[in-house]
Protein backbone atom coordinates (compact mmCIF):
# COMPACT_ATOMS: atom_id res chain seq x y z
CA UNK A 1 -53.87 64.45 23.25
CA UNK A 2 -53.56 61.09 21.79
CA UNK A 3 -53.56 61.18 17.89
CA UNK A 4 -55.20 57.79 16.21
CA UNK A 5 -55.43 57.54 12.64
CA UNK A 6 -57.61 54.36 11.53
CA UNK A 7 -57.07 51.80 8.39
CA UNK A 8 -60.40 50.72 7.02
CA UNK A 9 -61.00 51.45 3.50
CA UNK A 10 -63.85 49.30 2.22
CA UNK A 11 -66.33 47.74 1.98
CA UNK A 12 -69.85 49.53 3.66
CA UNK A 13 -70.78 46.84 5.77
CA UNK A 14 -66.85 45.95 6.70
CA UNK A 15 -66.46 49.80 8.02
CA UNK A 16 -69.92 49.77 9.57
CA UNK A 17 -68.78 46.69 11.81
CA UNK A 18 -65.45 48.49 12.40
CA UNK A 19 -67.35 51.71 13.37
CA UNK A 20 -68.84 50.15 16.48
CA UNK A 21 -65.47 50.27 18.35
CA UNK A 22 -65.70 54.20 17.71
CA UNK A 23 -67.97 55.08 20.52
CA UNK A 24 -65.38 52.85 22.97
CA UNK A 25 -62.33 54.34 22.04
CA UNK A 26 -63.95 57.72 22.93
CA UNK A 27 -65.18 56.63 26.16
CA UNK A 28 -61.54 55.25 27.12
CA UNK A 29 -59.81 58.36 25.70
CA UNK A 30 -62.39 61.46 25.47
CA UNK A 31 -59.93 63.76 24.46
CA UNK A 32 -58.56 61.54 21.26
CA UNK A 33 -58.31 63.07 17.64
CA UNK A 34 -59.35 60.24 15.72
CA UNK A 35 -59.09 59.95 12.19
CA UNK A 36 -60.19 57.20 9.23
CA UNK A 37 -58.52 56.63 6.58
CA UNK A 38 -60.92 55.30 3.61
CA UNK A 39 -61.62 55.02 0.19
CA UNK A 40 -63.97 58.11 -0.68
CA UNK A 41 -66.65 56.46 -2.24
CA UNK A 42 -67.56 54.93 1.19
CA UNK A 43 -66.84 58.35 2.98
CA UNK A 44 -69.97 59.33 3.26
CA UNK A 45 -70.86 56.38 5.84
CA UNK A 46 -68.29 58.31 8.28
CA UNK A 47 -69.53 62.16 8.22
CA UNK A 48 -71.77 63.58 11.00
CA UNK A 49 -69.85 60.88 13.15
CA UNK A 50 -69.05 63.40 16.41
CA UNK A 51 -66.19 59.97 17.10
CA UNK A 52 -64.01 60.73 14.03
CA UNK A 53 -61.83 64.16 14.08
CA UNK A 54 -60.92 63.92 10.05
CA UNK A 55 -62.07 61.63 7.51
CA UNK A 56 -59.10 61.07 5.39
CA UNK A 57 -59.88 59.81 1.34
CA UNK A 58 -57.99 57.74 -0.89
CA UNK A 59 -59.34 56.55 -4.02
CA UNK A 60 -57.42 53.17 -4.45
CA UNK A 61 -59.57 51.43 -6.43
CA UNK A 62 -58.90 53.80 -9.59
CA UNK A 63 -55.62 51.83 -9.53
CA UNK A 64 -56.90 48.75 -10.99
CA UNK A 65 -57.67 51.12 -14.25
CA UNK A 66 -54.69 53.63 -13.91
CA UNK A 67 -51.91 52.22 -12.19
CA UNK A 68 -49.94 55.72 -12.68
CA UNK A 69 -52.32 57.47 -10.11
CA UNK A 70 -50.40 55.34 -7.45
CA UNK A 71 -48.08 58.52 -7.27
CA UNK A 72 -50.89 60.61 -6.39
CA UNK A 73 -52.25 58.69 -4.17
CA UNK A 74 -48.66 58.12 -2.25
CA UNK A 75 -48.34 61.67 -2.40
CA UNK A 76 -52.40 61.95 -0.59
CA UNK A 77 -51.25 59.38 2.38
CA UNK A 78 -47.84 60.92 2.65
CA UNK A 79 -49.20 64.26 3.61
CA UNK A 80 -52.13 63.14 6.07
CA UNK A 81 -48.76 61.44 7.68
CA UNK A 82 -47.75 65.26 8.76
CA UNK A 83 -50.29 64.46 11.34
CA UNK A 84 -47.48 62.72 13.20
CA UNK A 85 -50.20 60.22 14.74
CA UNK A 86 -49.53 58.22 17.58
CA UNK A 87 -50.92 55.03 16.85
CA UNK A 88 -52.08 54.01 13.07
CA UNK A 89 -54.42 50.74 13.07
CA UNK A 90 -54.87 48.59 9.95
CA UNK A 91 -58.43 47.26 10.38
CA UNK A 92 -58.35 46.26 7.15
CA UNK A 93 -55.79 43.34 7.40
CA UNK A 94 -54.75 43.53 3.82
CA UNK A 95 -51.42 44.26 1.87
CA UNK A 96 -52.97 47.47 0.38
CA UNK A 97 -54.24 48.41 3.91
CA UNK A 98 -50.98 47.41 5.42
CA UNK A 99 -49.35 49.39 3.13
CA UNK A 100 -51.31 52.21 3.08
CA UNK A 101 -51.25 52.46 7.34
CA UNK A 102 -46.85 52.56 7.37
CA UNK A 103 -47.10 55.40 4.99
CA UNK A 104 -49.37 56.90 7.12
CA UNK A 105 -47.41 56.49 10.71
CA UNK A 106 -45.07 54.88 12.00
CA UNK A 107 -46.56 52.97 14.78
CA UNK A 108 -48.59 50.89 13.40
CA UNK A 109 -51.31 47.71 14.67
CA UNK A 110 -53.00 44.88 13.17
CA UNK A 111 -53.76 41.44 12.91
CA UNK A 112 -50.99 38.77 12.87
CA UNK A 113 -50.22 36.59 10.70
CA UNK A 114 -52.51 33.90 11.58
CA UNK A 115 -55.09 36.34 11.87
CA UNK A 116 -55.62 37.79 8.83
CA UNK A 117 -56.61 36.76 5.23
CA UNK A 118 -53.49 38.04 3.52
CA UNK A 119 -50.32 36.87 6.28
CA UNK A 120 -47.78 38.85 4.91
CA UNK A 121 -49.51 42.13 6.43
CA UNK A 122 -48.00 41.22 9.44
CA UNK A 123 -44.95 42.64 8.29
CA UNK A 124 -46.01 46.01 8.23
CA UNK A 125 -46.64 46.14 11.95
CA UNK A 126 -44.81 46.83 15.16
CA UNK A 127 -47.95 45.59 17.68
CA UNK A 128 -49.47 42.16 16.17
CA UNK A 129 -53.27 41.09 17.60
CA UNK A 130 -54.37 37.98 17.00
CA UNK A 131 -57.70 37.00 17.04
CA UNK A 132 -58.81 34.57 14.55
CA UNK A 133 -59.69 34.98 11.53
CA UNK A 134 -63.42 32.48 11.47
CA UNK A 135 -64.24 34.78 14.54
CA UNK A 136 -66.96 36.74 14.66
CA UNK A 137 -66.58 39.96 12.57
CA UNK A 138 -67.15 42.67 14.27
CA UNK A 139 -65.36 40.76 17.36
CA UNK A 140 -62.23 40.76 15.43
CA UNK A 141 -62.85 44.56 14.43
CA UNK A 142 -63.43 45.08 18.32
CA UNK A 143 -60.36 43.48 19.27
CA UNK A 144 -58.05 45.17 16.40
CA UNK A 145 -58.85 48.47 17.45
CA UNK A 146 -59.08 48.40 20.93
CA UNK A 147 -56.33 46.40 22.01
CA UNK A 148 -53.30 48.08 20.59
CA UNK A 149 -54.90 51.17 23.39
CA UNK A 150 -55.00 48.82 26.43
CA UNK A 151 -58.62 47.91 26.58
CA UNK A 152 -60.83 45.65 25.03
CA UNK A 153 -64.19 45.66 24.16
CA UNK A 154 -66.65 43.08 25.27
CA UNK A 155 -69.43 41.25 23.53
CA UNK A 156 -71.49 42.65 26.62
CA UNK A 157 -70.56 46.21 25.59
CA UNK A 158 -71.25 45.32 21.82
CA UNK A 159 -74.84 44.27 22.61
CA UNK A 160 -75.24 47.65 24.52
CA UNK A 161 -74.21 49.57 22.16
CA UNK A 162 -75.65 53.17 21.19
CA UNK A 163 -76.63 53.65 17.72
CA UNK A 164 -73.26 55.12 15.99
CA UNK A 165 -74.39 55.91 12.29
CA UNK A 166 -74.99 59.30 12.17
CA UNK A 167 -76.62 61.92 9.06
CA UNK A 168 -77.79 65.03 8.45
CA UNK A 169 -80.93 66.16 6.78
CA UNK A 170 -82.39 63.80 3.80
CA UNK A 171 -81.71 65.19 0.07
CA UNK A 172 -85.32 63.95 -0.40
CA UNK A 173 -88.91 64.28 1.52
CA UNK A 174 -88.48 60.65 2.82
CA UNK A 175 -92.21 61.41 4.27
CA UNK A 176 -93.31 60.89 1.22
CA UNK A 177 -92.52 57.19 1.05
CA UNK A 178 -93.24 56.04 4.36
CA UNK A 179 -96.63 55.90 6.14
CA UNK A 180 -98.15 56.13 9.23
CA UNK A 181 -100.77 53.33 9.05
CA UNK A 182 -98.66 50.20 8.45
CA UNK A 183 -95.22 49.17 9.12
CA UNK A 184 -92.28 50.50 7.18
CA UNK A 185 -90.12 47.68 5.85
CA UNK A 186 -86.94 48.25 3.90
CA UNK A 187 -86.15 45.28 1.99
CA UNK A 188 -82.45 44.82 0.25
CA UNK A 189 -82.31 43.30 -2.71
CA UNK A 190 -78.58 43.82 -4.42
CA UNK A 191 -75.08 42.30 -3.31
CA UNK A 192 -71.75 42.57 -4.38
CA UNK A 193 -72.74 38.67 -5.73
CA UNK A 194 -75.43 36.98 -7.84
CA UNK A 195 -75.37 33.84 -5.12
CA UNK A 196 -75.67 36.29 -2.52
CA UNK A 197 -79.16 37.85 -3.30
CA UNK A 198 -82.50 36.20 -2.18
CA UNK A 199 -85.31 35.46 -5.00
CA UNK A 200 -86.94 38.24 -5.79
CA UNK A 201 -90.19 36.36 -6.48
CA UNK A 202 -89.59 35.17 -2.62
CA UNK A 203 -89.33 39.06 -1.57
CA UNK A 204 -92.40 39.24 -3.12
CA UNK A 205 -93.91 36.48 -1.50
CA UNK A 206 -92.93 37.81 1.92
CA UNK A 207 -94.24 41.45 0.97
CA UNK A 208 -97.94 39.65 -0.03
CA UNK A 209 -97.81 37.91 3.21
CA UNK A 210 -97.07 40.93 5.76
CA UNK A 211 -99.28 43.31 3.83
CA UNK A 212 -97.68 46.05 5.01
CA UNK A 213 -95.25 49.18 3.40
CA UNK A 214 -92.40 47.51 1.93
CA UNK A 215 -89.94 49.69 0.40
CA UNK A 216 -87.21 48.52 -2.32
CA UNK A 217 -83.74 50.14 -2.25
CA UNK A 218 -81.44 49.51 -5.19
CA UNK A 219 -77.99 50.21 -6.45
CA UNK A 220 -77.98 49.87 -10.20
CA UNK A 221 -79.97 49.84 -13.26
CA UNK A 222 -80.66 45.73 -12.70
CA UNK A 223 -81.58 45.99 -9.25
CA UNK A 224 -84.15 49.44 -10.28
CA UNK A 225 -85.26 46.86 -12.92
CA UNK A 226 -85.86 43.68 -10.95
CA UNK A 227 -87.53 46.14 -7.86
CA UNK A 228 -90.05 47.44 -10.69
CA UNK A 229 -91.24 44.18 -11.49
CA UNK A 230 -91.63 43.08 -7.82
CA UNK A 231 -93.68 46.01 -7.58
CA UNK A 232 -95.56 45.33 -10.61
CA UNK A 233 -96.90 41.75 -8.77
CA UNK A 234 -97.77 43.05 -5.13
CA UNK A 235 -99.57 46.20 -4.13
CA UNK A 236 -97.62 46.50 -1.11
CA UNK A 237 -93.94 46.82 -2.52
CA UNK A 238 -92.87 50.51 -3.80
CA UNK A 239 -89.35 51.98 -5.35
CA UNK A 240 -87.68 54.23 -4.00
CA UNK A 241 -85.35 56.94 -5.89
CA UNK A 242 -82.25 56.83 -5.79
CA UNK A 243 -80.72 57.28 -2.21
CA UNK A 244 -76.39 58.59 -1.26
CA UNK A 245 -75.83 56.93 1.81
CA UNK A 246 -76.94 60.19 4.24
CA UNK A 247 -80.04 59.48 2.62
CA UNK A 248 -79.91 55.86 3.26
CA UNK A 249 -79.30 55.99 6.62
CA UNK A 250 -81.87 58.90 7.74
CA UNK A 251 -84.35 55.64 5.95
CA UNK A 252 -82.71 53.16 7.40
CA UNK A 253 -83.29 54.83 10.63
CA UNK A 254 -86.79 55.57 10.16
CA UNK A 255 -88.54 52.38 10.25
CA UNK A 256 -89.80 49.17 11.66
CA UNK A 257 -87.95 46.63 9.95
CA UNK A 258 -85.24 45.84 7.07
CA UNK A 259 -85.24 42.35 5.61
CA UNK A 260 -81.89 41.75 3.24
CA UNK A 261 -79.06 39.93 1.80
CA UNK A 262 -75.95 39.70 3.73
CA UNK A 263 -74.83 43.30 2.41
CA UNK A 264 -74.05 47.39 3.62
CA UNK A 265 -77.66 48.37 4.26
CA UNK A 266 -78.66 45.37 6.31
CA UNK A 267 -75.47 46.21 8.59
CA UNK A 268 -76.48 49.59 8.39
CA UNK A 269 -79.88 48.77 10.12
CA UNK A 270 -77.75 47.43 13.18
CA UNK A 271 -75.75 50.10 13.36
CA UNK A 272 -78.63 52.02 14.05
CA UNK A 273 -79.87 49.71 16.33
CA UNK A 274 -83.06 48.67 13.78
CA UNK A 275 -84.88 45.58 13.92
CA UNK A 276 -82.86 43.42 10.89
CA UNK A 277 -82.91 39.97 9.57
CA UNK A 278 -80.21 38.89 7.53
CA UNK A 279 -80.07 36.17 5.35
CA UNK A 280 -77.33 34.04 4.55
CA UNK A 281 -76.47 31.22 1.71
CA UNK A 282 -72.57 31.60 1.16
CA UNK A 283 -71.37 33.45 3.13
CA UNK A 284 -70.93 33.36 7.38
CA UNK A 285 -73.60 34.20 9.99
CA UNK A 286 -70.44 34.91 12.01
CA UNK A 287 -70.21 38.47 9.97
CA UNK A 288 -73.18 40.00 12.47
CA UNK A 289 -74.47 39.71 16.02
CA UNK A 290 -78.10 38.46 16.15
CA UNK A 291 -79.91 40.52 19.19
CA UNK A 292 -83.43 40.84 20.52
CA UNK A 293 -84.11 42.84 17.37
CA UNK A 294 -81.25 41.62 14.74
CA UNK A 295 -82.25 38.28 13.28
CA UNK A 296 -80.58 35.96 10.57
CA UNK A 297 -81.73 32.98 8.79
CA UNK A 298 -79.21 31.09 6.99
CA UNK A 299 -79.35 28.35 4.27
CA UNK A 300 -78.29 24.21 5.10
CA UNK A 301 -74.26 25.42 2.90
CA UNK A 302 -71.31 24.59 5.16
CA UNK A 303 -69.51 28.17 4.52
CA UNK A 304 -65.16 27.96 4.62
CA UNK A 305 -64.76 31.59 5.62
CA UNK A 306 -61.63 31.84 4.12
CA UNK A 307 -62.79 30.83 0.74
CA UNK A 308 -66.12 31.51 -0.18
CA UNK A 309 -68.06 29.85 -3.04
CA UNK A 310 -69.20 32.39 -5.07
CA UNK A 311 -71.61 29.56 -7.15
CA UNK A 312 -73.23 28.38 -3.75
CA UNK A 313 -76.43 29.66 -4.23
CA UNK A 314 -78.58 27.87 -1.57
CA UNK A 315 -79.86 31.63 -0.22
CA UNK A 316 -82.40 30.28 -2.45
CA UNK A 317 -83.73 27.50 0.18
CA UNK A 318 -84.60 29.73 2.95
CA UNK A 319 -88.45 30.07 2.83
CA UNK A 320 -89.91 32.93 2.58
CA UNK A 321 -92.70 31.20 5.13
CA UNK A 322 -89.54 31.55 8.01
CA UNK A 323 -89.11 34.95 6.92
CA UNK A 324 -92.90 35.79 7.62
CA UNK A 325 -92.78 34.16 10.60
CA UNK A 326 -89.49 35.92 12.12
CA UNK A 327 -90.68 39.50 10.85
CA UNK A 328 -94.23 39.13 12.15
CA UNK A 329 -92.39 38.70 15.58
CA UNK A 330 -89.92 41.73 15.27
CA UNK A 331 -92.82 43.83 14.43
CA UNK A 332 -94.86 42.71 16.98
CA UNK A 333 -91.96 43.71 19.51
CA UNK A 334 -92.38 47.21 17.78
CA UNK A 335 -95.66 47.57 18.65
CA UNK A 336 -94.94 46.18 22.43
């Protein structure tokens, strides 16, 4: 039995895109233990998955506040490494990843050095892929994982792919938020980024126009805040609690449509193979696939991928008229 241990520690919509390859690897090797290393705030994303053998936490980013607990931590990674795995892949493609994966095996894959953001991962690794680094996203997560195993994973395959995001009962009655009578949208409003997140007045807009259940999810007290007063101006937009991310994927997988910024729960909704549009202002369209049902609208900003302007805020142009227009025809395909 072949033993793979996986590098991909942050952030939700990076693992989701790395996740695809899961389903691939399993078809090419049935009998594989595969394991994912991962910071355990995002673990969550990963349980139920019947790909991964052992989900293996870190919790890295309590470094940046207590650089001591890099002993602990060492210690954490050291002993998963008793696994003796086979293969370790960095998916991650950066010097804390890179690190992270040679403690954890000593085989190790990733990206070369023209590859990846941070070069001097290459260093870390005995099989280099290159694929580069303005690619698509989850082609370059395709091609990391599957080629140091002797296959590779095709765009074809991609589009076919089965839903991988898997969950287990909801925390909450989630019937009690969505209805039978109209659509159920799911709009995102937060990002890691101010520039990153639509107008909330245009969500709003777009709500009034479709007349049908749109549902807010938020992440923090300013997003709860700014989803209470978009609910305060259209009878169609509601809050929901609080949702852990098993509940927000039994949602996401629930209904007809999610409309969001270029962030975890929109990528969510393809992982689950639901109809998505994603909108862009500074960062890449090339983080996504657009499908049949997965749809992205992106602002008139020339993005650098390799160094994004966090002040470009021209998400703002895209009309909330194009939105209308693209989710009228997504949820006509529902009904079709």
């Amino acid at each position: 039995m072949k033993k793979i241990a996986i590098v991909k520690l942050s952030a939700l919509g990076d693992i989701v895109h790395a996740m695809v390859a899961l389903q691939f690897i399993k078809a090419h090797f049935p009998d594989a233990q595969i394991d994912w290393l991962i910071e355990n705030r995002f673990a969550d994303l990963l349980r139920d998955n019947p790909h991964i053998s052992n989900i293996l936490t870190v919790n890295l980013k309590a470094l940046k506040t207590n650089r001591r607990a890099i002993f602990q931590e060492i210690k954490t990674v050291r002993n998963y490494a008793l696994e003796n795995y086979d293969l370790v892949i960095d998916a991650q493609g950066l010097l804390k990843s890179a690190i992270t994966a040679k403690l954890l095996g000593k085989t190790v894959a990733g990206f070369d050095k023209n590859s990846s953001r941070e070069p001097l991962t290459s260093l870390f690794y005995s099989q280099k892929i290159a694929c580069a680094y303005d690619e698509n996203t989850i082609d370059r997560n395709a091609a990391v994982l599957s080629k140091p195993l002797g296959f590779s994973i095709s765009r074809e395959d991609i589009l076919a792919k089965k839903p991988f995001l898997f969950f287990h009962a909801p925390t909450i009655d989630l019937s009690e938020f969505l209805q039978r009578d109209l659509k159920n949208i799911v709009f995102v409003i937060g990002s890691t980024w101010e520039s990153r997140n639509y107008p909330a007045a245009k969500f709003v807009e777009v709500a009034n126009e479709l007349k049908q259940n749109c549902l807010v999810i938020w992440g923090n007290e300013t997003e709860r805040e700014a989803a209470q007063n978009m609910a305060a101006q259209s009878p169609f937009i509601h809050v929901l609690p609080a949702l852990d991310l098993n509940d927000l994927k039994a949602l996401l997988s629930q209904v007809d449509l999610v409309i969001g910024n270029d962030t975890g729960p929109t990528h969510i909704a393809w992982g689950l193979n639901t109809p998505s549009i994603t909108l862009f202002g500074c960062t890449p369209i090339s983080r996504v696939y657009q499908t049949e049902i997965n749809k992205v609208l992106k602002s008139s900003s020339i993005v650098n991928p390799r160094k994004l302007n966090k002040l470009d805020d021209s998400i703002k142009e895209i009309k909330a008229a194009d939105i209308i227009e693209v989710a009228n025809a997504l949820l006509q395909l529902s009904i079709s």
